[in-house]
N, C-alpha and C. Protein backbone atom coordinates (compact mmCIF):
# COMPACT_ATOMS: atom_id res chain seq x y z
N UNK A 1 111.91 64.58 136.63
CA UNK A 1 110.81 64.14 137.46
C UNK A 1 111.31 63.95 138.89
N UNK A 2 110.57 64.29 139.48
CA UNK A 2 111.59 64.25 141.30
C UNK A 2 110.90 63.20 141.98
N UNK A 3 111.82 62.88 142.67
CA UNK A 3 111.49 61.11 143.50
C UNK A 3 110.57 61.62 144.55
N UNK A 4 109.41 60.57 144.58
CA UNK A 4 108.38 60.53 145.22
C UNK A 4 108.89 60.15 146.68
N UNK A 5 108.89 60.68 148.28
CA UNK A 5 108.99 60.29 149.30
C UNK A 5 109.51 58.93 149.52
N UNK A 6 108.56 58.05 148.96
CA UNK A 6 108.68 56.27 149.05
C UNK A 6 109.47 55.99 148.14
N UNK A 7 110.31 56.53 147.09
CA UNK A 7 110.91 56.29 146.03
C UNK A 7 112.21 56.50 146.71
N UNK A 8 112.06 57.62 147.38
CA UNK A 8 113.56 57.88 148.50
C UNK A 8 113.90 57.20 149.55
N UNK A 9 113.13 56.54 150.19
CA UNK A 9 113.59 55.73 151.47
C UNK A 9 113.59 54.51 150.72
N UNK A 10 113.16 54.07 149.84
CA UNK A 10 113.52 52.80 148.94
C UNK A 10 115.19 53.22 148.55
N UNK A 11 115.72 54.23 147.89
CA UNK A 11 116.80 54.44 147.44
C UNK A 11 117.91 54.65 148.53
N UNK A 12 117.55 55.12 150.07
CA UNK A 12 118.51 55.12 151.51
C UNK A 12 118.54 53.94 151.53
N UNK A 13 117.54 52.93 151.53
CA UNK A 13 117.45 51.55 152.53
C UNK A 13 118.49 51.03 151.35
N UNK A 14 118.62 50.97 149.76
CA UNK A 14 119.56 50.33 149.35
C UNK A 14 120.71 50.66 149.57
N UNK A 15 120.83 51.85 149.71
CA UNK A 15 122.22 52.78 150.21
C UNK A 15 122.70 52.21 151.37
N UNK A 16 121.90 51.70 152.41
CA UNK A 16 122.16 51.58 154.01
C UNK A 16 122.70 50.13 154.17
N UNK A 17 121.48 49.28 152.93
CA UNK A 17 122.13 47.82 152.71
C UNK A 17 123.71 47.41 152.37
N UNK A 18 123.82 48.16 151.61
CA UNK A 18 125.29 47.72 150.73
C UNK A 18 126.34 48.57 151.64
N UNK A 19 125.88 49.96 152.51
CA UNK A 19 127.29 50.65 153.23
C UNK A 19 127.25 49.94 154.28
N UNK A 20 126.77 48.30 154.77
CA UNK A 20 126.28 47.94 156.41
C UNK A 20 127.44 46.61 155.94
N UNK A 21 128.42 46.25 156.84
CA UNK A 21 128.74 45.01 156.24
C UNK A 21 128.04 44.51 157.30
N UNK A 22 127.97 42.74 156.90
CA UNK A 22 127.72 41.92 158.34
C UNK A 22 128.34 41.32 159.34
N UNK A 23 127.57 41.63 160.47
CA UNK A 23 128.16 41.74 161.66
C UNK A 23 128.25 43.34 162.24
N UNK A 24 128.51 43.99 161.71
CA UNK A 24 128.20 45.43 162.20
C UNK A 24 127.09 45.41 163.19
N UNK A 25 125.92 44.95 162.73
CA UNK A 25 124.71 45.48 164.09
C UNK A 25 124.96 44.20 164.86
N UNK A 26 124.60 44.67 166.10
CA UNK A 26 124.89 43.37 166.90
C UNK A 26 123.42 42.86 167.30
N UNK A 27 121.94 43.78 167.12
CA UNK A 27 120.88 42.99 167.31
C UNK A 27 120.83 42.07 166.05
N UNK A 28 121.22 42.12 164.53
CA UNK A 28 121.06 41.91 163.60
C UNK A 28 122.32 41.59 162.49
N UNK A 29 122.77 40.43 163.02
CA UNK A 29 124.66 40.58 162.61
C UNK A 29 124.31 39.70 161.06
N UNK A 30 123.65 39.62 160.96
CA UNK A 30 123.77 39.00 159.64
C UNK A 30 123.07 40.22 158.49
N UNK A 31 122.47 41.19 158.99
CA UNK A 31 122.05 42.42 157.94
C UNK A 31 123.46 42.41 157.56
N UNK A 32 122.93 43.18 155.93
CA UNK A 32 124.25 44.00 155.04
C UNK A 32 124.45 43.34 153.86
N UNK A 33 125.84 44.05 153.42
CA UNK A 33 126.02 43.45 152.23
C UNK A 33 127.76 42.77 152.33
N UNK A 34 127.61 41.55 151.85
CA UNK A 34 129.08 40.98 151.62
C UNK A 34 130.22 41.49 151.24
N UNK A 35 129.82 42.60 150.40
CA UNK A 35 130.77 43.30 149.41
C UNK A 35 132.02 43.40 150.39
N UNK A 36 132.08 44.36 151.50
CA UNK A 36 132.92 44.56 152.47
C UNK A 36 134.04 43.57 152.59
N UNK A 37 133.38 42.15 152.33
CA UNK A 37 134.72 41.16 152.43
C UNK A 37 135.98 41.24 151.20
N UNK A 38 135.39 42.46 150.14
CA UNK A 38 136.10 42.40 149.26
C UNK A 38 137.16 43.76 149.15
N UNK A 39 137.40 44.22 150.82
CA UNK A 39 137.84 45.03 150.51
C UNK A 39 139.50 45.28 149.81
N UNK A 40 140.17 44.27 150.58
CA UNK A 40 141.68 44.58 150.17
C UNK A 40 141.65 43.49 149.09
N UNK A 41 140.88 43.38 148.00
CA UNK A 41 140.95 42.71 146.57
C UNK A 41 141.59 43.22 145.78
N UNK A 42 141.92 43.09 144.77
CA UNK A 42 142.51 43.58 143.54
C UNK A 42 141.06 43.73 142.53
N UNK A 43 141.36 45.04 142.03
CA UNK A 43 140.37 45.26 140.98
C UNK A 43 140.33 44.56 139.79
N UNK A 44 139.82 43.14 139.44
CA UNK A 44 140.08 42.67 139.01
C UNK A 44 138.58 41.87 138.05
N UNK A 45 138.12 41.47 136.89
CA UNK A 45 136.98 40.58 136.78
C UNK A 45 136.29 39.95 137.46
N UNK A 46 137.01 39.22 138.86
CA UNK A 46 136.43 38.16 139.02
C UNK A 46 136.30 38.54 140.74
N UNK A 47 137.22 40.01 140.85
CA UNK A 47 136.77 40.56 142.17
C UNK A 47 135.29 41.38 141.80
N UNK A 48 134.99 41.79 140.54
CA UNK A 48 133.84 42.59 139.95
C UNK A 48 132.68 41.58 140.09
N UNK A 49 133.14 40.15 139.83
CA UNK A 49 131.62 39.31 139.49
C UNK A 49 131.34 39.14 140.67
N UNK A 50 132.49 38.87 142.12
CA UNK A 50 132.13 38.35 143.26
C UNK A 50 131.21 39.97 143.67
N UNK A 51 131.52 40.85 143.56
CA UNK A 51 130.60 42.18 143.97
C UNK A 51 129.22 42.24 143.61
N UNK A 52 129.23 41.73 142.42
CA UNK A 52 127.88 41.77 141.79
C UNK A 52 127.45 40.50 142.24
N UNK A 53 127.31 39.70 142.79
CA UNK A 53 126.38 38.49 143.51
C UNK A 53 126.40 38.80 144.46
N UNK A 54 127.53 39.69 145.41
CA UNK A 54 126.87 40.01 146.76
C UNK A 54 125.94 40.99 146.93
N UNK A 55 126.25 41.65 146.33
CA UNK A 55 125.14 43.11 146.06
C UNK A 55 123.48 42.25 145.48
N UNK A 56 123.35 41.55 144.48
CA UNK A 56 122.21 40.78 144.31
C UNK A 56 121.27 40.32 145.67
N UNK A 57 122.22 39.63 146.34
CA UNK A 57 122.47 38.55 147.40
C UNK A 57 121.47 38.97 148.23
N UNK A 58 122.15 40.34 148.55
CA UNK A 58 121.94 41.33 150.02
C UNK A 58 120.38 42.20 149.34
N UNK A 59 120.23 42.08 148.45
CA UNK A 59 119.43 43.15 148.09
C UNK A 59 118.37 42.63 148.03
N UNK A 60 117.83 41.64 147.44
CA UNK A 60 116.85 40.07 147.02
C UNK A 60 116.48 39.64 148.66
N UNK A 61 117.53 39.77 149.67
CA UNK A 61 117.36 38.99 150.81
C UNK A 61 116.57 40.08 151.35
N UNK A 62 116.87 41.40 152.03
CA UNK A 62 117.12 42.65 152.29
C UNK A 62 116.10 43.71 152.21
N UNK A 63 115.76 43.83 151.11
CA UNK A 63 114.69 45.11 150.40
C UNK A 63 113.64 44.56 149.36
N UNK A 64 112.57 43.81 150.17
CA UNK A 64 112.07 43.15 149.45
C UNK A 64 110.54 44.32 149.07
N UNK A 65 111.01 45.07 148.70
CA UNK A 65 109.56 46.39 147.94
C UNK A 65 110.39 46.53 146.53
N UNK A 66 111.24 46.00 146.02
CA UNK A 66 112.11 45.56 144.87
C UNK A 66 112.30 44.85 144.41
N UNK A 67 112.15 44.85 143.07
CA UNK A 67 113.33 43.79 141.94
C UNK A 67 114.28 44.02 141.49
N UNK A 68 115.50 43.25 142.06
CA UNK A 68 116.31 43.90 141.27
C UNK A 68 116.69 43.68 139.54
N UNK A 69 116.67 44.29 139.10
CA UNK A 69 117.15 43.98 137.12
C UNK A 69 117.96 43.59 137.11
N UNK A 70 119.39 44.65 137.52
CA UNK A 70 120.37 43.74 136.62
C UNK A 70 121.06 44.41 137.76
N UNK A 71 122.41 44.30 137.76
CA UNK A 71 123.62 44.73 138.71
C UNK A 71 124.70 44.50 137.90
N UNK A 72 125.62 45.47 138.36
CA UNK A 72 127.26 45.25 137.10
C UNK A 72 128.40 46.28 138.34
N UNK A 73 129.32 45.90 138.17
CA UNK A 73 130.37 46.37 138.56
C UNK A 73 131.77 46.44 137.84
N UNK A 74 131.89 48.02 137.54
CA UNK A 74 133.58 48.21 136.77
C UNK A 74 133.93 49.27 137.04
N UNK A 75 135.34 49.03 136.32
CA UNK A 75 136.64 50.45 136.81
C UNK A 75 136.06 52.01 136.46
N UNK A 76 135.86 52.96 136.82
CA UNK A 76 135.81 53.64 136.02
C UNK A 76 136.24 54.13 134.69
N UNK A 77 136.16 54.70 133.92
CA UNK A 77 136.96 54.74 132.52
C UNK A 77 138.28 55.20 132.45
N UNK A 78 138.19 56.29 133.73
CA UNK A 78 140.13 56.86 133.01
C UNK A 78 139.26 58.19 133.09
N UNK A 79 138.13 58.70 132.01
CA UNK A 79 138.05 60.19 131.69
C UNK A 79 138.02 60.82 132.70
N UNK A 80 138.14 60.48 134.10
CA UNK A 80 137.23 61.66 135.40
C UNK A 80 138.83 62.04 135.64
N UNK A 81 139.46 61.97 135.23
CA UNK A 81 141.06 62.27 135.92
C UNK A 81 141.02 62.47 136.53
N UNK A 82 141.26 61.34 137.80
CA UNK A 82 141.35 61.02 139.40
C UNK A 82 142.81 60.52 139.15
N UNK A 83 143.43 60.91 140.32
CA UNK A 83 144.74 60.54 140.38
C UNK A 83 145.27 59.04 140.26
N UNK A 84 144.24 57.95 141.66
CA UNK A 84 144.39 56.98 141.14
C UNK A 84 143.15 56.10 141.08
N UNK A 85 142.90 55.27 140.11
CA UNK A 85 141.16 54.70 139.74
C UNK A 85 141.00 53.52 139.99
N UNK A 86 142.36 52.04 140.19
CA UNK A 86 142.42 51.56 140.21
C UNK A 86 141.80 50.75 141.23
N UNK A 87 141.49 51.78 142.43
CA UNK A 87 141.07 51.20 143.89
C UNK A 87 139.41 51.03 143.64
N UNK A 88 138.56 52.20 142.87
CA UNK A 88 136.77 52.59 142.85
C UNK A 88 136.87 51.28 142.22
N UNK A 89 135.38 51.05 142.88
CA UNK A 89 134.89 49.73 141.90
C UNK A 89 132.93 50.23 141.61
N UNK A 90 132.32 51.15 140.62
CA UNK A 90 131.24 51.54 140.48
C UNK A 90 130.33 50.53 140.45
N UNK A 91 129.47 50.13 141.21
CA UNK A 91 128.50 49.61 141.49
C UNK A 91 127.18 49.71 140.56
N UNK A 92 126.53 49.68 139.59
CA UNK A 92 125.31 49.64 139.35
C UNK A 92 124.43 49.11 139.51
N UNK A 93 122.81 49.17 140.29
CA UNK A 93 122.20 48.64 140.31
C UNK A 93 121.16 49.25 139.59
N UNK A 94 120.59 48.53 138.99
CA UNK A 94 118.96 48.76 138.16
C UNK A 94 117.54 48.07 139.05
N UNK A 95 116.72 49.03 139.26
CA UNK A 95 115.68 48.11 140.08
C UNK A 95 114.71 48.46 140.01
N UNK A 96 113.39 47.68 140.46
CA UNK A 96 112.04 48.58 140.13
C UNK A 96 111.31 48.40 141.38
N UNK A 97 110.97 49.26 142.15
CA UNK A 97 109.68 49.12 142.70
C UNK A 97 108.39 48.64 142.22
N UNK A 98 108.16 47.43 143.08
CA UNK A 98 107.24 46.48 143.14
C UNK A 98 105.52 47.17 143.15
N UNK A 99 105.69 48.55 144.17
CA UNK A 99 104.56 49.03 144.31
C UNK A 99 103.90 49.36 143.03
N UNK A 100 104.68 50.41 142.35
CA UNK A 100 103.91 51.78 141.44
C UNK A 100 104.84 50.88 139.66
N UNK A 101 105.96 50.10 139.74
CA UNK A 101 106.73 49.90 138.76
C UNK A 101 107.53 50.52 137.97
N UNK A 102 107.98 51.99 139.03
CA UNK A 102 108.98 52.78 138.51
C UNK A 102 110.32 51.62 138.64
N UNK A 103 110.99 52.12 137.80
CA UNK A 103 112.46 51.70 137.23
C UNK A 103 113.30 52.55 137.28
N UNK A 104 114.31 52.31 138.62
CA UNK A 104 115.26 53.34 138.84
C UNK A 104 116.34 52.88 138.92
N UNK A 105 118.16 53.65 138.77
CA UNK A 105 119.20 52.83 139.02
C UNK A 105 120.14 53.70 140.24
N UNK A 106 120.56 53.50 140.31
CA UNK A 106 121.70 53.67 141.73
C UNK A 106 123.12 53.17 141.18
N UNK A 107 124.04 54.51 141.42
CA UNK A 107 125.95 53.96 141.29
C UNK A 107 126.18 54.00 143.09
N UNK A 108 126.74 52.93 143.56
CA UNK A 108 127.20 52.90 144.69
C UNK A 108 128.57 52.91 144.43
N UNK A 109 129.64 53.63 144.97
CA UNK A 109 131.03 53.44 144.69
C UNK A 109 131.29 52.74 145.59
N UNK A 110 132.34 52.21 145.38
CA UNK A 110 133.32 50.91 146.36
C UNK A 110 134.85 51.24 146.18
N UNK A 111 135.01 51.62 147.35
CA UNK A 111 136.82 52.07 147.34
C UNK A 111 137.55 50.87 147.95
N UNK A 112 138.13 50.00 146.93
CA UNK A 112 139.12 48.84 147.28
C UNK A 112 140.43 49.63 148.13
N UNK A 113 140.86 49.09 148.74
CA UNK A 113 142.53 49.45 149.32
C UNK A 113 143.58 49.03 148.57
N UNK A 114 143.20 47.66 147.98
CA UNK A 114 144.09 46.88 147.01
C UNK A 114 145.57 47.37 147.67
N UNK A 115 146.13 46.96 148.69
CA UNK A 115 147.33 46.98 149.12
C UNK A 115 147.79 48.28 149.49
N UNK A 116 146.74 48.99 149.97
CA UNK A 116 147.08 50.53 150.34
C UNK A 116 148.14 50.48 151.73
N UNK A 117 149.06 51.93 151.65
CA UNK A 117 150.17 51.43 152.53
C UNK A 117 151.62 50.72 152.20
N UNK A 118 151.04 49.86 151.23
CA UNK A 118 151.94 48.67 151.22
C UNK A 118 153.24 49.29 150.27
């Protein structure tokens, strides 16, 4: 079934939310999503739960033609044989437009540094 116009700029604006940290715009320094503060984290549970309340956070505050369902964040599995996996942190969000009550989800990836360089 192919996304309706309004189904797509609903799916950029979440895209635009979570790639914006805050402070970036300077008319609007508090737009975005927190996540960003998590960049040089360790992939870890409790760096995963802090992702998933900022992503909530920003999204609830943010894009209000949505609900969001649910949100989760983990490692990838291992099967994509990527050299190294440890850094992605896959994003899921589940959400529905408020208008029509389609139910759609979104993977945002998140590339930690986790001590890149070092």
């Amino acid at each position: 079934m192919p996304i309706h116009a309004d189904e797509q700029k609903i799916r950029e604006s979440i895209w635009l939310i979570l790639a914006t940290a805050p402070g970036e715009r300077v008319m609007r320094p508090d737009f975005g999503c927190g996540i960003h503060d998590l960049l040089f984290a360790v992939n870890t549970p409790p760096t995963r739960a802090a992702a998933v309340a900022r992503v909530k956070t920003a999204l609830v505050r943010w894009e209000p033609r949505i609900d969001v369902l649910a949100v989760s964040a983990t490692a990838p599995d291992g099967s994509a044989n990527l050299a190294d996996q440890r850094n992605i942190l896959l994003v899921t969000i589940d959400y529905r437009i408020r208008a029509n009550n389609a139910v759609f989800n979104l993977v945002y990836p998140f590339y930690l540094d986790e001590g890149a360089g070092a």
